[in-house]
C-alpha atoms as a PDB file:
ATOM      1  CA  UNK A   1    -152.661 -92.993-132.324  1.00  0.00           C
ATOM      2  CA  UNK A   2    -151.538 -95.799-129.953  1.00  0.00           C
ATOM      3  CA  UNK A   3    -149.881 -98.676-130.423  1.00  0.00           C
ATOM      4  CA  UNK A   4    -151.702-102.743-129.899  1.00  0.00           C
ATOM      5  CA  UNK A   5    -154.939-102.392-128.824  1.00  0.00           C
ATOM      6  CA  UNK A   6    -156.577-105.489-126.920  1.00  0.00           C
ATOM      7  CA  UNK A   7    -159.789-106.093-126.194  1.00  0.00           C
ATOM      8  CA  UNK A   8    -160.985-108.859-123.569  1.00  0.00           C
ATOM      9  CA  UNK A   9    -163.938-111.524-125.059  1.00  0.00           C
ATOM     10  CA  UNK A  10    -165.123-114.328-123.224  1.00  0.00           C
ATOM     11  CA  UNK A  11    -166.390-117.290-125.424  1.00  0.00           C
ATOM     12  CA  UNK A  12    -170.277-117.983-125.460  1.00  0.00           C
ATOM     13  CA  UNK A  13    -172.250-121.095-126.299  1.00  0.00           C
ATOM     14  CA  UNK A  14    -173.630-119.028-129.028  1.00  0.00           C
ATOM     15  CA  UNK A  15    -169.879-118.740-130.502  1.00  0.00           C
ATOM     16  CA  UNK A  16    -170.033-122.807-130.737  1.00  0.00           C
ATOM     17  CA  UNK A  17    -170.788-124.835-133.497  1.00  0.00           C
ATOM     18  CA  UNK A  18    -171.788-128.536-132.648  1.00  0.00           C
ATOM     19  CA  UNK A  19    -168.169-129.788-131.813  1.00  0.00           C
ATOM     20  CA  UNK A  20    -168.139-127.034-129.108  1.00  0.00           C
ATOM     21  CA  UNK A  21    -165.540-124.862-130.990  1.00  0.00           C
ATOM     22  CA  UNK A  22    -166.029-121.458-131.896  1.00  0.00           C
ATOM     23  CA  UNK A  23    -167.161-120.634-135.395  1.00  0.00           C
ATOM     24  CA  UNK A  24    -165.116-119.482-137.716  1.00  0.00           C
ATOM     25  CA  UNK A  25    -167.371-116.698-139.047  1.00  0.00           C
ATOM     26  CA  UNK A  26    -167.372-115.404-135.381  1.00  0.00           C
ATOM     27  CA  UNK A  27    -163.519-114.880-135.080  1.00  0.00           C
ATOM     28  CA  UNK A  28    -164.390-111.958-137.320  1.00  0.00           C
ATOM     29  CA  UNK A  29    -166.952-110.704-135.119  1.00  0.00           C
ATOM     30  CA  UNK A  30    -164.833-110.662-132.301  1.00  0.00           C
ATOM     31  CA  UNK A  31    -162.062-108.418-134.500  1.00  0.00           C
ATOM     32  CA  UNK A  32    -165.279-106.061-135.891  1.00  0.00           C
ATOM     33  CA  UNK A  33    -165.864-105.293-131.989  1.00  0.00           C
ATOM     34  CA  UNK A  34    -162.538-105.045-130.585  1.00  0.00           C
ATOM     35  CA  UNK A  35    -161.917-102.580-133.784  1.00  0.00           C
ATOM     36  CA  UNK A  36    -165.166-100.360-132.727  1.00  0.00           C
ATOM     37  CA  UNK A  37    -163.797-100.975-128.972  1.00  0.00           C
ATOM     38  CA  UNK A  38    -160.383 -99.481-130.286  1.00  0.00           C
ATOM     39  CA  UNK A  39    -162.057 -96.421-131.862  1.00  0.00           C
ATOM     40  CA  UNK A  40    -164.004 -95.741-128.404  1.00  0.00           C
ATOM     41  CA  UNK A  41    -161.049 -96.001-126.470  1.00  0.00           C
ATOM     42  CA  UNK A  42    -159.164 -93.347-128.703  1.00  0.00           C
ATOM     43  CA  UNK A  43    -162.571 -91.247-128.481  1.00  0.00           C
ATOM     44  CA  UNK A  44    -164.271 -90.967-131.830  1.00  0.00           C
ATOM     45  CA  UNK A  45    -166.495 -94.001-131.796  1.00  0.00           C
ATOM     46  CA  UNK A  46    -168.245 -95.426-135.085  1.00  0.00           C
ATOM     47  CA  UNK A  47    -171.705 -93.783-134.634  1.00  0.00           C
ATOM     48  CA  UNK A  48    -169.356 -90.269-133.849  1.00  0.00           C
ATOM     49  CA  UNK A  49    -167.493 -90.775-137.229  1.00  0.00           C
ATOM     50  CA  UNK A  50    -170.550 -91.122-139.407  1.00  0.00           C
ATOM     51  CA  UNK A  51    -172.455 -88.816-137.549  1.00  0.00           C
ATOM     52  CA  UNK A  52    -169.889 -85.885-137.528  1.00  0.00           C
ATOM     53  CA  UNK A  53    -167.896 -86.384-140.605  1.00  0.00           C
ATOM     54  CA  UNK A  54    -170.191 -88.891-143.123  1.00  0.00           C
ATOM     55  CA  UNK A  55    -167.592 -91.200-143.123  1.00  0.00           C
ATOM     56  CA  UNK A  56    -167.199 -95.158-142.053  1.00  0.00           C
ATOM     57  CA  UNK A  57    -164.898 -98.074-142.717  1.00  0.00           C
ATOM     58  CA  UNK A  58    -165.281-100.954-144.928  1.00  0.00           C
ATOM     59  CA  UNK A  59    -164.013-104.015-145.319  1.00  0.00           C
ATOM     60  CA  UNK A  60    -161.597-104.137-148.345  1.00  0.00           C
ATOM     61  CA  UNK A  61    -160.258-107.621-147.902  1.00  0.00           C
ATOM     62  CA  UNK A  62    -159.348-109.871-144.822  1.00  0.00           C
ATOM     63  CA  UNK A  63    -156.227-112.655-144.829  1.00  0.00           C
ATOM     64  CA  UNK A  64    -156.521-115.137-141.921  1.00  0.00           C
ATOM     65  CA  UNK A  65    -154.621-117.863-140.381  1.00  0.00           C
ATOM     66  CA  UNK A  66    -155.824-120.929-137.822  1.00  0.00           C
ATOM     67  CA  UNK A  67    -153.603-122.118-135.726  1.00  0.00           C
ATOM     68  CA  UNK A  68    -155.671-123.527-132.504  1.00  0.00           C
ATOM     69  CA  UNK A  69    -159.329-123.636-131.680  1.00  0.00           C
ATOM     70  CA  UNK A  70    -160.973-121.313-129.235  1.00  0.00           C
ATOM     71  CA  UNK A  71    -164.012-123.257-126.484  1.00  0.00           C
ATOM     72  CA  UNK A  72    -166.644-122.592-124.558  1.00  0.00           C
ATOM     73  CA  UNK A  73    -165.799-120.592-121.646  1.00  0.00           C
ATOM     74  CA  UNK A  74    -162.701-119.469-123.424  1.00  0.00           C
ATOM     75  CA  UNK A  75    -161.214-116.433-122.063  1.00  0.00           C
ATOM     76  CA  UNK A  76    -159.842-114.501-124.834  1.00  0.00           C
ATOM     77  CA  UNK A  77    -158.106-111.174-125.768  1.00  0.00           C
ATOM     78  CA  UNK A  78    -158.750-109.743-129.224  1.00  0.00           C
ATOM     79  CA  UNK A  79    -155.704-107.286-130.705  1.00  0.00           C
ATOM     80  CA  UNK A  80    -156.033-104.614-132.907  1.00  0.00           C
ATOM     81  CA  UNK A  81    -152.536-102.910-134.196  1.00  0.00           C
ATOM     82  CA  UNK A  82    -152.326-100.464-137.234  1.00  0.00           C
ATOM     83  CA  UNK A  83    -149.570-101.235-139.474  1.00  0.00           C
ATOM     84  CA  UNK A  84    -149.996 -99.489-142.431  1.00  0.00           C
ATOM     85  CA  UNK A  85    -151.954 -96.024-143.306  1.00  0.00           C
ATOM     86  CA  UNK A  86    -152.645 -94.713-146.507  1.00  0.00           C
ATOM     87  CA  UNK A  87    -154.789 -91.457-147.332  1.00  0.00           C
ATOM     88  CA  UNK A  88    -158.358 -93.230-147.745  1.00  0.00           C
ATOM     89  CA  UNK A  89    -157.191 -96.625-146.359  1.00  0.00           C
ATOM     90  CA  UNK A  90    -155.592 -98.400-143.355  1.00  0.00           C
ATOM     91  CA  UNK A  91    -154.266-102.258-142.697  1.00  0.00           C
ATOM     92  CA  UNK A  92    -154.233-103.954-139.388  1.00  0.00           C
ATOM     93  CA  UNK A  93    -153.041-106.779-137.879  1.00  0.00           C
ATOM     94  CA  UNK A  94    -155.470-108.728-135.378  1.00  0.00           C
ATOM     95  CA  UNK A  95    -154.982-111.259-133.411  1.00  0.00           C
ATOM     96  CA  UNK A  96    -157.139-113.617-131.032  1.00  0.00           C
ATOM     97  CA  UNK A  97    -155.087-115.181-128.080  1.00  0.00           C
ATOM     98  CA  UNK A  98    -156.238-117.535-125.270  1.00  0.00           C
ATOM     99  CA  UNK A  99    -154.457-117.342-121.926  1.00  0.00           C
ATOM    100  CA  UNK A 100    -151.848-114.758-120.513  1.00  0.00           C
ATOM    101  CA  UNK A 101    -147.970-114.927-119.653  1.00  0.00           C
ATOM    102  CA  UNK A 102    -146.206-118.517-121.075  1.00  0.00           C
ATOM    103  CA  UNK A 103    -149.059-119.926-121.036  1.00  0.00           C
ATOM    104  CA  UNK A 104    -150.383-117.417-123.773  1.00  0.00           C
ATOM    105  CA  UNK A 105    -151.334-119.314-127.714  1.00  0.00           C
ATOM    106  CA  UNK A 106    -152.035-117.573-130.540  1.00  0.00           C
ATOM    107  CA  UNK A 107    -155.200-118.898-131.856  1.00  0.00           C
ATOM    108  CA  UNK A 108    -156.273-116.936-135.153  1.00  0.00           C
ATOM    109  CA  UNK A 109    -154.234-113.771-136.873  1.00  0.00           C
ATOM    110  CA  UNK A 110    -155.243-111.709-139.463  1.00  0.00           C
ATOM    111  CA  UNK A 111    -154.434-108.770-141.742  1.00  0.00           C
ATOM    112  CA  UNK A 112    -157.441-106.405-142.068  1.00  0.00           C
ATOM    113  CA  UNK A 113    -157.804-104.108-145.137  1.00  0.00           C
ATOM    114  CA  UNK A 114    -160.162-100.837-144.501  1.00  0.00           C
ATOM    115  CA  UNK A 115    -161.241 -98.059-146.120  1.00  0.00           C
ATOM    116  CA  UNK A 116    -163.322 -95.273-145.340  1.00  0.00           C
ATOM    117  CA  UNK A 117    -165.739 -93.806-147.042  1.00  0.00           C
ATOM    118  CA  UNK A 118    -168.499 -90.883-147.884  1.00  0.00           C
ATOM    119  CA  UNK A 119    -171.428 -92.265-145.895  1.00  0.00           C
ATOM    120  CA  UNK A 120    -173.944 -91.927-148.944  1.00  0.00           C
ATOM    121  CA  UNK A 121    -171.834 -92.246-151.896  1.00  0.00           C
ATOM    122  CA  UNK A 122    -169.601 -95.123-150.703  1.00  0.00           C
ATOM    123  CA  UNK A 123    -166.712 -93.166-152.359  1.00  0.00           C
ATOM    124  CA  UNK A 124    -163.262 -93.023-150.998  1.00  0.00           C
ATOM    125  CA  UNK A 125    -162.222 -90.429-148.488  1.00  0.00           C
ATOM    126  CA  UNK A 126    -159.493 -89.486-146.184  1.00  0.00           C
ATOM    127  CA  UNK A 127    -158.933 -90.791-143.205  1.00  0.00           C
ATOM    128  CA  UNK A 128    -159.616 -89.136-140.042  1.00  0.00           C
ATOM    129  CA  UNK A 129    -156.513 -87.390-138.948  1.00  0.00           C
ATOM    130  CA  UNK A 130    -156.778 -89.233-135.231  1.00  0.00           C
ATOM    131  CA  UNK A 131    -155.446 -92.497-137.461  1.00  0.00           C
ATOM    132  CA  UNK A 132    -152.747 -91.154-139.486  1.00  0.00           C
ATOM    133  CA  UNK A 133    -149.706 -92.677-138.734  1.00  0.00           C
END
């Protein structure tokens, strides 16, 4: 398994509420997709997981932290970073950043809590061995 994953999002008048900022709902949109991205990259996409083994991830808990607002137009880069595995669960840090180099701010961060599990039961179940750390 690699290291940070990061995943490039541009911000969309949809994304907006009526002051122009992104939602706050949609930061954790952007850190769904740039997790599915990260399972593509590695080469066992979602659809691939359930399909193959009955298995997919769900959202145990999430922790987030504000620090600046993302725009319209925003260019920003969505991280995805394991930092903790367990047999039937896994924690990640995210992170949404505007801008590259110095000029780089750390908008949102977050610790994600998954776990997989049997497709039809919803019980717990290993992880894949691709995301054993």
């Amino acid at each position: 398994m690699s290291g940070k994953f990061v995943w490039p999002v541009r911000v969309y008048y949809e994304d907006t509420d009526a002051g122009g900022v992104v939602y706050h709902a949609n930061y954790l949109r952007y850190m769904e997709r740039a997790r599915n991205e990260w399972l593509r990259d590695m080469g066992h996409p979602v659809e691939q997981i359930v399909a193959q083994e009955n298995k997919l991830f769900v959202v145990r808990s999430v922790e987030m932290q504000f620090a600046r607002p993302a725009k319209l137009s925003d260019d920003l880069s969505v991280s995805a970073q394991v930092v903790l595995s367990k047999k039937a669960s896994m924690q990640l840090r995210q992170e949404v950043r505007r801008g590259a180099g110095e000029s780089e701010e750390l908008l949102v961060s977050a610790v994600v809590e998954l776990a997989m599990v049997n497709s039809e039961s919803f019980r717990p179940v290993r992880l894949p061995a691709f995301l054993t750390i």
